[in-house]
N, C-alpha and C. Protein backbone atom coordinates (compact mmCIF):
# COMPACT_ATOMS: atom_id res chain seq x y z
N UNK A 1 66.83 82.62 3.04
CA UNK A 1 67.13 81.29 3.48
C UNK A 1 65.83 80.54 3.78
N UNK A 2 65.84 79.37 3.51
CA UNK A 2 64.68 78.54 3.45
C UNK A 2 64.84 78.13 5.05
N UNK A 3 63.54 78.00 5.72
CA UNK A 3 63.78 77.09 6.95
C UNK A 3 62.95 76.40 6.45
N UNK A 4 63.76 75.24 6.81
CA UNK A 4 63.29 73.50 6.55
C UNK A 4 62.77 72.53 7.61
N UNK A 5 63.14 73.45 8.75
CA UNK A 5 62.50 72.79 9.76
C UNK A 5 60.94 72.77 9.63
N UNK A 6 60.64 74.19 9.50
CA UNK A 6 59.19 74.37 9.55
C UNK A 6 58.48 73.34 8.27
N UNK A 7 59.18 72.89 7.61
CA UNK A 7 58.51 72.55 6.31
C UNK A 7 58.08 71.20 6.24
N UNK A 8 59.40 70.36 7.59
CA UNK A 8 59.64 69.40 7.76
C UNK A 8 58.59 68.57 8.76
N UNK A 9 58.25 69.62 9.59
CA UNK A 9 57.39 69.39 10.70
C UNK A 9 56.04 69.41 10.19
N UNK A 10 55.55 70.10 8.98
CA UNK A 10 54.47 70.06 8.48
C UNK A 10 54.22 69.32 7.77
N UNK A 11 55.55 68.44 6.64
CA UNK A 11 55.53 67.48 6.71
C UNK A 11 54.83 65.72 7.76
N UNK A 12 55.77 65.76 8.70
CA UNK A 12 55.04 65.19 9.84
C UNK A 12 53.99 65.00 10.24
N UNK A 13 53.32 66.89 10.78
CA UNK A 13 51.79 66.84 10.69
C UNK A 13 51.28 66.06 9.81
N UNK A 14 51.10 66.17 8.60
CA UNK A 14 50.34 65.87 7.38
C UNK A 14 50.48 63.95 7.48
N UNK A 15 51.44 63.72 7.38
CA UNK A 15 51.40 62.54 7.54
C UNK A 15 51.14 61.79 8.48
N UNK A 16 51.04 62.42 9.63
CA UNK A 16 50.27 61.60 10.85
C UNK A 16 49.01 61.69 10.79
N UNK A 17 47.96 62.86 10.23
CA UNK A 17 46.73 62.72 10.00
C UNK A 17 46.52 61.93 8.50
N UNK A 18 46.93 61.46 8.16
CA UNK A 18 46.53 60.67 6.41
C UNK A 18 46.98 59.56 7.14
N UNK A 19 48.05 58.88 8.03
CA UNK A 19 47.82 57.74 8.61
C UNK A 19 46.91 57.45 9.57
N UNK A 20 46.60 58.21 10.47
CA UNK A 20 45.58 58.13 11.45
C UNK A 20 44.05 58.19 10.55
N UNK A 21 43.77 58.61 9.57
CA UNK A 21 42.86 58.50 8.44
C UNK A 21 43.18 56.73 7.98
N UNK A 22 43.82 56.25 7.56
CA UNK A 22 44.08 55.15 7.47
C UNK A 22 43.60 54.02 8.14
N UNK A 23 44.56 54.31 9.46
CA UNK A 23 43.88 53.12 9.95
C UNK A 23 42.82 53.25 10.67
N UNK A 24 42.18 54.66 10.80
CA UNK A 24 40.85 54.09 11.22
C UNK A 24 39.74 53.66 10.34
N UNK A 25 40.12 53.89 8.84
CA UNK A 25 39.37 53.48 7.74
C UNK A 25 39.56 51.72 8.00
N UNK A 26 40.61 51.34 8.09
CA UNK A 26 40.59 50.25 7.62
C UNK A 26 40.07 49.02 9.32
N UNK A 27 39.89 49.76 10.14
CA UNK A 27 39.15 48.95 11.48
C UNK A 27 37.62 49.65 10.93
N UNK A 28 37.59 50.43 10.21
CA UNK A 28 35.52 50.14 9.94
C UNK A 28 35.40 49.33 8.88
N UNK A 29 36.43 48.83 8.17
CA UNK A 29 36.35 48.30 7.25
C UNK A 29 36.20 46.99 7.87
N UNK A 30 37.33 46.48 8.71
CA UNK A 30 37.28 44.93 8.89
C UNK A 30 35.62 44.81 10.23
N UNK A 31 35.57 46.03 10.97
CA UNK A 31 34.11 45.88 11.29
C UNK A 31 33.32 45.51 10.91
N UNK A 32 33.31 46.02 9.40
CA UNK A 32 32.05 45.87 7.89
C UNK A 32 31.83 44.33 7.57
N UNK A 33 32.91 43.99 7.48
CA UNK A 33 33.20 42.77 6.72
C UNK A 33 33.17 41.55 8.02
N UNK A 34 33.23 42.19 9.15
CA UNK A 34 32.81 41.18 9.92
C UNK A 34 31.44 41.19 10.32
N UNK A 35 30.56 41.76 10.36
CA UNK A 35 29.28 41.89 10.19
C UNK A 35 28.84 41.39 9.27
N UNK A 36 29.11 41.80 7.92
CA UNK A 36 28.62 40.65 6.56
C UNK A 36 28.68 39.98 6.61
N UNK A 37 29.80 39.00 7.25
CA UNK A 37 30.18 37.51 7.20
C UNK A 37 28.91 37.05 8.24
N UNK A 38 28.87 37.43 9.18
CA UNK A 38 27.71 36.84 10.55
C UNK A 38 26.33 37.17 9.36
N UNK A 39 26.18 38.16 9.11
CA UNK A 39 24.55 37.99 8.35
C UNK A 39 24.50 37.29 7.55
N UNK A 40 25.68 36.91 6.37
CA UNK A 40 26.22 36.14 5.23
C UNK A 40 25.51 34.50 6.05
N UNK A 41 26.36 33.91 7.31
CA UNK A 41 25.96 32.91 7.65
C UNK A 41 24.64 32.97 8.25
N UNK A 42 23.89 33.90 9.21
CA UNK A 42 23.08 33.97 8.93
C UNK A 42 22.35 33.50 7.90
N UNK A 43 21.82 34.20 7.05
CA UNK A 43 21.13 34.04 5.79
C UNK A 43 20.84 32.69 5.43
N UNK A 44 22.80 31.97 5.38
CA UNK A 44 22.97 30.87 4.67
C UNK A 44 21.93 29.63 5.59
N UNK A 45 22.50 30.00 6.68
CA UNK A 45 21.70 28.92 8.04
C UNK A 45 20.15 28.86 7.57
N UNK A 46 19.40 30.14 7.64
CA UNK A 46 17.72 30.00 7.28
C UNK A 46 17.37 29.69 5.87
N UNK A 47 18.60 29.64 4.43
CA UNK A 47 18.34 28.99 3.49
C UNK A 47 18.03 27.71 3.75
N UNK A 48 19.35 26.96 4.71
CA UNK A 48 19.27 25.53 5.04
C UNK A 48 18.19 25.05 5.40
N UNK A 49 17.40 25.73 6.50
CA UNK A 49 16.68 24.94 7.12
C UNK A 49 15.32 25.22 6.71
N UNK A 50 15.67 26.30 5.56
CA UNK A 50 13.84 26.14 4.67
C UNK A 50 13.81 25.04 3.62
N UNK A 51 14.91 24.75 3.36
CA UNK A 51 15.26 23.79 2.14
C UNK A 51 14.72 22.29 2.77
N UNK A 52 15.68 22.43 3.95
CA UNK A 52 15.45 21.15 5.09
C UNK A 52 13.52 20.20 5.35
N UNK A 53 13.46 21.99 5.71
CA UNK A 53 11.66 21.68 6.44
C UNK A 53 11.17 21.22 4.29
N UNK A 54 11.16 21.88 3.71
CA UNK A 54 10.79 21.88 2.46
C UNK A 54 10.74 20.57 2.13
N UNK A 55 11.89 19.88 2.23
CA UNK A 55 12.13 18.25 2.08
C UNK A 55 11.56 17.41 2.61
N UNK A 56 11.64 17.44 3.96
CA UNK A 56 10.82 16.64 4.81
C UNK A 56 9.26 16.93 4.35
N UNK A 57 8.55 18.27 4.31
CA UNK A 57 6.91 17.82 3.87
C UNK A 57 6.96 17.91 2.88
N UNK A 58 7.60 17.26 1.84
CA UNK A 58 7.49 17.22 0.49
C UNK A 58 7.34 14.95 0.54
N UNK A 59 8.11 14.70 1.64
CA UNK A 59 7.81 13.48 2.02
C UNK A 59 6.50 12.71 2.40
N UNK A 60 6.15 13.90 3.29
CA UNK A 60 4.52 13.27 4.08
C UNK A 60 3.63 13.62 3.04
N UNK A 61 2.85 12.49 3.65
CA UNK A 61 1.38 12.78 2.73
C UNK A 61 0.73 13.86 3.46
N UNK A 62 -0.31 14.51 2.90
CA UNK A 62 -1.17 15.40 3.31
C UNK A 62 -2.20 15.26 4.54
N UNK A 63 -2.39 13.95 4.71
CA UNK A 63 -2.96 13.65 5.90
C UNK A 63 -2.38 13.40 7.11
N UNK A 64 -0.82 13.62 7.31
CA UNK A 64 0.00 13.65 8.66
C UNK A 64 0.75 14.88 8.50
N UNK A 65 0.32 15.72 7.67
CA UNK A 65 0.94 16.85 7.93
C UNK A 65 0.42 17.44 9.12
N UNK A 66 -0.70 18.00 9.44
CA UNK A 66 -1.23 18.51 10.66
C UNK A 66 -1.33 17.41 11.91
N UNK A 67 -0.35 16.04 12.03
CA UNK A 67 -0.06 15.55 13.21
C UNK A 67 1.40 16.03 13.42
N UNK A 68 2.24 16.92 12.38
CA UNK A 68 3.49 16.86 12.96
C UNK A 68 3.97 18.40 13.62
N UNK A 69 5.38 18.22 14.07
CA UNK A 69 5.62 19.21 14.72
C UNK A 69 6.08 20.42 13.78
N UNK A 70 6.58 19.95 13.00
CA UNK A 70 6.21 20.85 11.74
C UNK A 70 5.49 22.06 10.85
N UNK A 71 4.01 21.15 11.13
CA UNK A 71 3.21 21.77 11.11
C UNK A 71 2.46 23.19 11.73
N UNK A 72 3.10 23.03 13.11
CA UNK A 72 3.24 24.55 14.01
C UNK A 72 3.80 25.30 13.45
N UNK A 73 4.88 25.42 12.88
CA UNK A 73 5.55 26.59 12.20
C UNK A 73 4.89 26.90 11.22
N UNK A 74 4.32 26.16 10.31
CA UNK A 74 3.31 26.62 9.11
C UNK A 74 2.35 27.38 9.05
């Protein structure tokens, strides 16, 4: 005679560790992806504002470049 209980319960086991595998995969996952997104904007922000500064002394002449505030960061 088969016992099915035992088979059933190991069943159970098994599937509570492949879900508990689950979802803790998928909270490092949305961890991941929320971290990318902040460096993502990151990134995007210091593209902007090299593009920004880039523009502006692409305006001045060469002889008010070293009166501006600008120029400190350079």
């Amino acid at each position: 005679m088969v016992d099915w209980k035992k088979y059933i319960i190991t069943f159970i086991m098994t599937g509570t560790v492949f879900g508990s595998a689950i979802v803790i995969n998928n909270h490092f996952n949305r961890t991941r992806v929320t971290e990318m997104k902040s460096l993502y904007e990151s990134i995007s922000t210091d593209i902007l504002s090299s593009e920004t500064q880039f523009s502006l002394l692409s305006e001045l002449s060469c002889k008010e470049v070293g009166s501006q505030i600008l120029s400190q960061e350079l």
